[in-house]
C-alpha atoms as a PDB file:
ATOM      1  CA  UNK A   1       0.000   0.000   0.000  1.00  0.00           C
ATOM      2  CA  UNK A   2       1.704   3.051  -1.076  1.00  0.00           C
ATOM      3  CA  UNK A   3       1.721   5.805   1.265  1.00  0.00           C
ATOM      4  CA  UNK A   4       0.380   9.316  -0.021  1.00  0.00           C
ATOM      5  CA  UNK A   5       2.211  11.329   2.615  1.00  0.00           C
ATOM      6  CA  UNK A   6       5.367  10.272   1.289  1.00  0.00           C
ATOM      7  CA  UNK A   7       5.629  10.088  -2.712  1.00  0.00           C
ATOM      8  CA  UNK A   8       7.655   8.050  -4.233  1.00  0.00           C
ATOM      9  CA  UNK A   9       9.520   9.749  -6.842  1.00  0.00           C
ATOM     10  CA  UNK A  10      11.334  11.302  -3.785  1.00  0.00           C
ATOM     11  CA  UNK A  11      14.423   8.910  -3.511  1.00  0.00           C
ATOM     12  CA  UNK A  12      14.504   5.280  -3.961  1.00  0.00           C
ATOM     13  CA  UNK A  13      11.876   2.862  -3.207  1.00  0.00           C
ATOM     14  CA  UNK A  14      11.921   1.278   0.266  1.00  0.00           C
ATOM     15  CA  UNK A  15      12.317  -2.314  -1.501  1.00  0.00           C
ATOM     16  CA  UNK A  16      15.710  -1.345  -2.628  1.00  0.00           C
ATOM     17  CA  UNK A  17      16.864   0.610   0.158  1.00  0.00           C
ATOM     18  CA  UNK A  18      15.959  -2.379   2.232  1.00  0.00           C
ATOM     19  CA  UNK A  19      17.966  -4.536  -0.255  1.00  0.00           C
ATOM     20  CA  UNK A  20      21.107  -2.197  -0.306  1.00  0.00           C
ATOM     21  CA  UNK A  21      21.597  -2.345   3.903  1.00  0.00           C
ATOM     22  CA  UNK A  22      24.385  -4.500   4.653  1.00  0.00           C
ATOM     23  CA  UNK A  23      23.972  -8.368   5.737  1.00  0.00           C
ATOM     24  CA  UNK A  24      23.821  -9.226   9.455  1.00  0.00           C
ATOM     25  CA  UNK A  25      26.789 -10.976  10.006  1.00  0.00           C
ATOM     26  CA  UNK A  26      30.156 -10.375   7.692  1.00  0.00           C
ATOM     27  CA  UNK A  27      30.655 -12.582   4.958  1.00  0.00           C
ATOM     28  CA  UNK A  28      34.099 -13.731   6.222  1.00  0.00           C
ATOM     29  CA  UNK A  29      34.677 -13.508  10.235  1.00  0.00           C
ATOM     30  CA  UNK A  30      37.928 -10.827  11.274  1.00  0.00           C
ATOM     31  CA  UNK A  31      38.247 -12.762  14.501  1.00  0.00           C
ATOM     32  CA  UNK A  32      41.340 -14.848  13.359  1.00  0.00           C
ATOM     33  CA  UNK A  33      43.253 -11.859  11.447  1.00  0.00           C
ATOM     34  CA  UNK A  34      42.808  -9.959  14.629  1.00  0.00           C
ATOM     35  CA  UNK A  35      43.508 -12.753  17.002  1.00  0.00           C
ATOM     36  CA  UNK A  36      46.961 -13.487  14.785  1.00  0.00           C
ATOM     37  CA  UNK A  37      47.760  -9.706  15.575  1.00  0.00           C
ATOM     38  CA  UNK A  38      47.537 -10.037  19.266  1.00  0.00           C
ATOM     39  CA  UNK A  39      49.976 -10.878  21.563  1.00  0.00           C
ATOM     40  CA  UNK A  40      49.809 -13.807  23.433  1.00  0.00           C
ATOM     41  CA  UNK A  41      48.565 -13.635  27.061  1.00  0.00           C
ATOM     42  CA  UNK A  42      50.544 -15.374  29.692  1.00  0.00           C
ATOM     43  CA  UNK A  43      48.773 -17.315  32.116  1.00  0.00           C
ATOM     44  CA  UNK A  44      49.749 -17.438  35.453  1.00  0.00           C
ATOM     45  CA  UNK A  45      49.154 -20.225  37.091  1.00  0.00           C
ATOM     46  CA  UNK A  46      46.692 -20.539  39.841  1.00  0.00           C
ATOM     47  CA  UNK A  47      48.182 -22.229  42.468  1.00  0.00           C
ATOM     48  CA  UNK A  48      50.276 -19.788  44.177  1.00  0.00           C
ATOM     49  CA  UNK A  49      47.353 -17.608  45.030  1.00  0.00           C
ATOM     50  CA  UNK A  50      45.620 -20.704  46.330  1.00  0.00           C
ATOM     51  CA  UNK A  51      47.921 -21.333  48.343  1.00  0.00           C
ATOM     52  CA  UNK A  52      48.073 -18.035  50.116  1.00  0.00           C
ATOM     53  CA  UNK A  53      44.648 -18.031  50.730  1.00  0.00           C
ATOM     54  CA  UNK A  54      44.852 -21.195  52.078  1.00  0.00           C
ATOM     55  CA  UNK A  55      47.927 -20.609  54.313  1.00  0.00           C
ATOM     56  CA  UNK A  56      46.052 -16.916  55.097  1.00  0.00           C
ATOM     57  CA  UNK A  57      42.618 -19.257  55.747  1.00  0.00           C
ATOM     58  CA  UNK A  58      44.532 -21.688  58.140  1.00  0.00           C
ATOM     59  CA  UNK A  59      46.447 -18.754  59.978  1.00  0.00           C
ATOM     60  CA  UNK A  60      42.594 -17.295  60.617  1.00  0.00           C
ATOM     61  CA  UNK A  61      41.550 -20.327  62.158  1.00  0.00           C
ATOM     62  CA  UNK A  62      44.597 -21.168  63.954  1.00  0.00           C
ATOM     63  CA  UNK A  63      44.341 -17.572  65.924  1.00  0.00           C
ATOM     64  CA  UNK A  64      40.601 -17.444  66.488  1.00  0.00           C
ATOM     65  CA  UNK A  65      40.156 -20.268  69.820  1.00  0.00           C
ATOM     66  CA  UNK A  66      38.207 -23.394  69.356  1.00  0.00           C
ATOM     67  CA  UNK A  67      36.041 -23.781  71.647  1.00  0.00           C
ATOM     68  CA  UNK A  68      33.834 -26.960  72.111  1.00  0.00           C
ATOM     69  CA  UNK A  69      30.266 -26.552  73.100  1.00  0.00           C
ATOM     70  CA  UNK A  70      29.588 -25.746  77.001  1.00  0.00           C
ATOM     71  CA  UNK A  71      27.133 -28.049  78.593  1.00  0.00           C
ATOM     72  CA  UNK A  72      26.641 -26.010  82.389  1.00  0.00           C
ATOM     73  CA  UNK A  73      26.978 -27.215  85.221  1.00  0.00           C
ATOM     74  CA  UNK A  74      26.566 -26.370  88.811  1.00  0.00           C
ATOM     75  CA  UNK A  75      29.790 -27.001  91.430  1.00  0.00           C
ATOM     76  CA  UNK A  76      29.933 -28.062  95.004  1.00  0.00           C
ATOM     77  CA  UNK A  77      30.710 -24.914  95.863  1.00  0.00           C
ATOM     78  CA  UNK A  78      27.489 -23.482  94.661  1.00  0.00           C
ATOM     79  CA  UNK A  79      29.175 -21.078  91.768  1.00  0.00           C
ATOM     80  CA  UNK A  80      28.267 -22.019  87.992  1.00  0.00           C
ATOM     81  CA  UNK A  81      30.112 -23.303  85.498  1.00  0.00           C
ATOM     82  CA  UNK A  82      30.361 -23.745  82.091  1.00  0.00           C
ATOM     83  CA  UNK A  83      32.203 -27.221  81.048  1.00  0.00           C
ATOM     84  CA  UNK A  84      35.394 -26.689  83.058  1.00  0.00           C
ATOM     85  CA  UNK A  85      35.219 -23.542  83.428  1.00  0.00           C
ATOM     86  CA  UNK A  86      33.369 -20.690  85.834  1.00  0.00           C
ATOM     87  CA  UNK A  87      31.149 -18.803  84.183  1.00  0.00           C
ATOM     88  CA  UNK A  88      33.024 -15.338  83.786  1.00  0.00           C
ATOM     89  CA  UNK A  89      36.119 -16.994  82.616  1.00  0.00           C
ATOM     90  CA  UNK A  90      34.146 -18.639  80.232  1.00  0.00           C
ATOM     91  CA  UNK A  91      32.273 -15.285  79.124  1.00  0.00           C
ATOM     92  CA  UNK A  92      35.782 -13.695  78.753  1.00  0.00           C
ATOM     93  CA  UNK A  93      37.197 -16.081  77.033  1.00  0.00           C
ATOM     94  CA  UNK A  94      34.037 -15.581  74.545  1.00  0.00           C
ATOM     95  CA  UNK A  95      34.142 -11.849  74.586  1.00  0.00           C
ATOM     96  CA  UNK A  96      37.803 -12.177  73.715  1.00  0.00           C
ATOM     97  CA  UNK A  97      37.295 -14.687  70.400  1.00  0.00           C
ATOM     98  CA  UNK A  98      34.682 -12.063  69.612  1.00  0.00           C
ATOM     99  CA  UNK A  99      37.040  -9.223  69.428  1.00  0.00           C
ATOM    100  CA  UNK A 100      39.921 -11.200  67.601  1.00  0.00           C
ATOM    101  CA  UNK A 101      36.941 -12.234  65.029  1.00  0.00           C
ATOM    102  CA  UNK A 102      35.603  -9.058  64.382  1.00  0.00           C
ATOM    103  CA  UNK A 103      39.589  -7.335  63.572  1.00  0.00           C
ATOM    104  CA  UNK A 104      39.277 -10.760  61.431  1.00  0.00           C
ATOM    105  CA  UNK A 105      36.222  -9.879  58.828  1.00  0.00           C
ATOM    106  CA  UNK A 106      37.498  -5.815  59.529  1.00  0.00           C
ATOM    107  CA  UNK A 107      40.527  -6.441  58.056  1.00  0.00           C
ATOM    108  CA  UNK A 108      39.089  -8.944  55.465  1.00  0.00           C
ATOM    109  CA  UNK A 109      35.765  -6.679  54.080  1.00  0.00           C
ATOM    110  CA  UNK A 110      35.945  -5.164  50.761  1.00  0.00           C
ATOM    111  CA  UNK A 111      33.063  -3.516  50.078  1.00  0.00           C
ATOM    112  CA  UNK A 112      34.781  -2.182  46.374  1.00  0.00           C
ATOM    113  CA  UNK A 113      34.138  -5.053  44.229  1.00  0.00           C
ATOM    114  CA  UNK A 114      31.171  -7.331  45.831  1.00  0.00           C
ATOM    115  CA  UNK A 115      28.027  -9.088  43.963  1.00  0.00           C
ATOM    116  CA  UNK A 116      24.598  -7.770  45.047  1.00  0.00           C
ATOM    117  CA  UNK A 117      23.984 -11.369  46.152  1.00  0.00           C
ATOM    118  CA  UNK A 118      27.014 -11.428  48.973  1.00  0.00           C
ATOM    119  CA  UNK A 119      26.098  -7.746  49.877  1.00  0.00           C
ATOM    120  CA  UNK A 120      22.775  -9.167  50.545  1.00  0.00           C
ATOM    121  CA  UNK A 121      24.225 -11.755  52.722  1.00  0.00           C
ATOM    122  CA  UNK A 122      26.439  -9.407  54.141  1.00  0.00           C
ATOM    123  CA  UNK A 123      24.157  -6.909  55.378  1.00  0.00           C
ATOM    124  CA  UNK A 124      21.538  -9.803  56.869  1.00  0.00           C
ATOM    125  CA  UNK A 125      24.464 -11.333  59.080  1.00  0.00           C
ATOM    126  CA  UNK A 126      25.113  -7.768  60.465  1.00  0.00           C
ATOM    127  CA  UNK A 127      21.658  -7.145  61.229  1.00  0.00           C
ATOM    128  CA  UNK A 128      21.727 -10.423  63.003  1.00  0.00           C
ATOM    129  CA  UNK A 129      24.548  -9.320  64.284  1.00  0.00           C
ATOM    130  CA  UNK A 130      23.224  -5.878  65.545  1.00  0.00           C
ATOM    131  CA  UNK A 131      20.600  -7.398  67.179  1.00  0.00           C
ATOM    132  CA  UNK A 132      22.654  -9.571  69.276  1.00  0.00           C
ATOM    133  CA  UNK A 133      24.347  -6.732  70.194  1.00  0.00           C
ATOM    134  CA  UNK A 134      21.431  -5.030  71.058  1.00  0.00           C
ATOM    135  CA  UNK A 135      20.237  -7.822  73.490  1.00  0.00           C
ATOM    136  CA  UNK A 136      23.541  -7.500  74.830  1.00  0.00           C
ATOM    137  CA  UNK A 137      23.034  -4.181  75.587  1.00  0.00           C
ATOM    138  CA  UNK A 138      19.894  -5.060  77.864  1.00  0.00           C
ATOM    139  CA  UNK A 139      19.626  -6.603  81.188  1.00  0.00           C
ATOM    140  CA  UNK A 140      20.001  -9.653  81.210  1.00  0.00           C
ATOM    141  CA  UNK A 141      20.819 -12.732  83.400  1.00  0.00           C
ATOM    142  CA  UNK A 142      24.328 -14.077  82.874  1.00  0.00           C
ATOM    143  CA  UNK A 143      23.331 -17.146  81.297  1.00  0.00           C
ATOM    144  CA  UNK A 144      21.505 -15.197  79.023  1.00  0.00           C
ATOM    145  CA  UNK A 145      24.417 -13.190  78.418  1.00  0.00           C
ATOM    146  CA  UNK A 146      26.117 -16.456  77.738  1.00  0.00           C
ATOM    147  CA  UNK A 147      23.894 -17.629  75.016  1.00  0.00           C
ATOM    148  CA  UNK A 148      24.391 -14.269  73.438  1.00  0.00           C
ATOM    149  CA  UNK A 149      27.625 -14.095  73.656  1.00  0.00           C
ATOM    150  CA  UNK A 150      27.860 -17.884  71.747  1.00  0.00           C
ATOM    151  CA  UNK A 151      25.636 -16.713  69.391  1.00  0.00           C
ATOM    152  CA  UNK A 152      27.806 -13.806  68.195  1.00  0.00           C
ATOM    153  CA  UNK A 153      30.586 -15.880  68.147  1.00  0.00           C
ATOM    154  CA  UNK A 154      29.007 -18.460  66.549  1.00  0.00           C
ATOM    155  CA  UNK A 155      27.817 -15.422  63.493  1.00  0.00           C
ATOM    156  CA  UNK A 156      31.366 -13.658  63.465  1.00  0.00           C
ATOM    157  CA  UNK A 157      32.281 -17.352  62.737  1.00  0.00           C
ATOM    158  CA  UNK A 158      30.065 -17.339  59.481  1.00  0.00           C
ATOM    159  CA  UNK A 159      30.820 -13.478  58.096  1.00  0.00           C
ATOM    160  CA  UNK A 160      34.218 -14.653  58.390  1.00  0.00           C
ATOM    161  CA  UNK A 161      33.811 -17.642  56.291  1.00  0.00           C
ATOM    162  CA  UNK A 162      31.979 -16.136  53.981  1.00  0.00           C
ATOM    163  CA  UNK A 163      34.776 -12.933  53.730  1.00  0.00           C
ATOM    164  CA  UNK A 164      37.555 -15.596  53.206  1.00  0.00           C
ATOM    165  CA  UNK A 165      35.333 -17.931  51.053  1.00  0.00           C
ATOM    166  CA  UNK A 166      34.930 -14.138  48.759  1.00  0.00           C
ATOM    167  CA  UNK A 167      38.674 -14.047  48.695  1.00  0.00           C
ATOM    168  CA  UNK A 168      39.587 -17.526  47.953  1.00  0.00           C
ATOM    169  CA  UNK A 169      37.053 -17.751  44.554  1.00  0.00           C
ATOM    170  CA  UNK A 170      38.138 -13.497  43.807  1.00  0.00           C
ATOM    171  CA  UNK A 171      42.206 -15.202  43.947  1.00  0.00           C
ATOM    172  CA  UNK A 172      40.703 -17.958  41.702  1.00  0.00           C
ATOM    173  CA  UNK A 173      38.768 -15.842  38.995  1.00  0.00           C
ATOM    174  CA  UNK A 174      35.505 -16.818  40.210  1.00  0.00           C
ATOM    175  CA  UNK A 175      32.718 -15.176  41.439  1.00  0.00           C
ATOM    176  CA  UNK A 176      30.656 -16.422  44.652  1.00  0.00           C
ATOM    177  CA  UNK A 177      26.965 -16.120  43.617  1.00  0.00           C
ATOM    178  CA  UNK A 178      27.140 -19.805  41.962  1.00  0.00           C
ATOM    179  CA  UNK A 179      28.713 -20.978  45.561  1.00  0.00           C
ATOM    180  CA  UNK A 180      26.444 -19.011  47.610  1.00  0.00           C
ATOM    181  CA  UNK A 181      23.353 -20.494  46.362  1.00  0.00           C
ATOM    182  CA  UNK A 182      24.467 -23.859  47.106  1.00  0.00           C
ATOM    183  CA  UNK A 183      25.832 -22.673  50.407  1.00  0.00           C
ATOM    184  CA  UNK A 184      23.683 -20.645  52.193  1.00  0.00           C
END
């Protein structure tokens, strides 16, 4: 249907002009001139950096105190304790593994090159995080302040993991979304 808006007789007929526009793909491809033209990239190899993050992974968990689960107790003597030891000690010694944990993911974040997916992650574990620390903040019983305490330890544990988990697929060339999903 010929349009009466726009004559004809004004340039060349649609049909041809169609005709005239260059093909979607090249007839012959100018990958393998160009590629010839490059220079070759060395590869490193891999293994140095994974083993620096591996030696950097097993210094982190060589500094940070293992602790096995507490099952309490009460003494003869009428004072509480947790395992073998008294309660404060024990609280202390918790306090403590939380402070070395948190210089630990400190010195560890980057926040300059992260997926949305492990910022998500992130910033949910330091919520949880906040509100443990808010709960610490409150009056509380000290077996209360126990149970917080382990569970802030316990979380520290896991941003950790996932900061040197970050690093360790980064010094590989990998991202962490893929892992995530079939981690957390």
């Amino acid at each position: 249907m010929p349009d009466e808006l726009f004559p004809q007789d004004r340039g060349i007929p649609v049909g041809e002009a169609l005709r005239a526009l260059p093909l979607e793909s090249p007839a012959q491809s100018a990958w393998p001139a160009l590629a010839a033209r490059l220079p070759k990239k060395r590869s490193l190899p891999r293994w140095p950096m994974a083993i620096a993050a591996s030696l950097a992974l097993g210094l982190a968990f060589t500094l940070v105190p293992h602790n096995p689960s507490p099952t309490t107790t009460v003494a003869d003597a009428g004072t509480k304790t947790v395992g073998s030891k008294p309660m404060d000690e024990r609280l202390l010694s918790l306090m403590a593994e939380s402070a070395q944990l948190e210089s630990l993911v400190n010195a560890a974040s980057d926040d300059v090159a992260s997926s949305a997916t492990t910022a998500a992650i992130s910033l949910a574990l330091q919520d949880q995080l906040q509100d443990i620390d808010g709960q610490l903040q409150s009056e509380s019983t000290a077996d209360q302040q126990l149970d917080l305490w382990q569970q802030r330890v316990a979380l520290l544990r896991d941003v950790a993991s996932l900061e040197s988990s970050r690093h360790y697929l980064a010094a590989e060339g990998r991202g962490m979304d893929l892992a995530m999903v079939s981690t957390y």
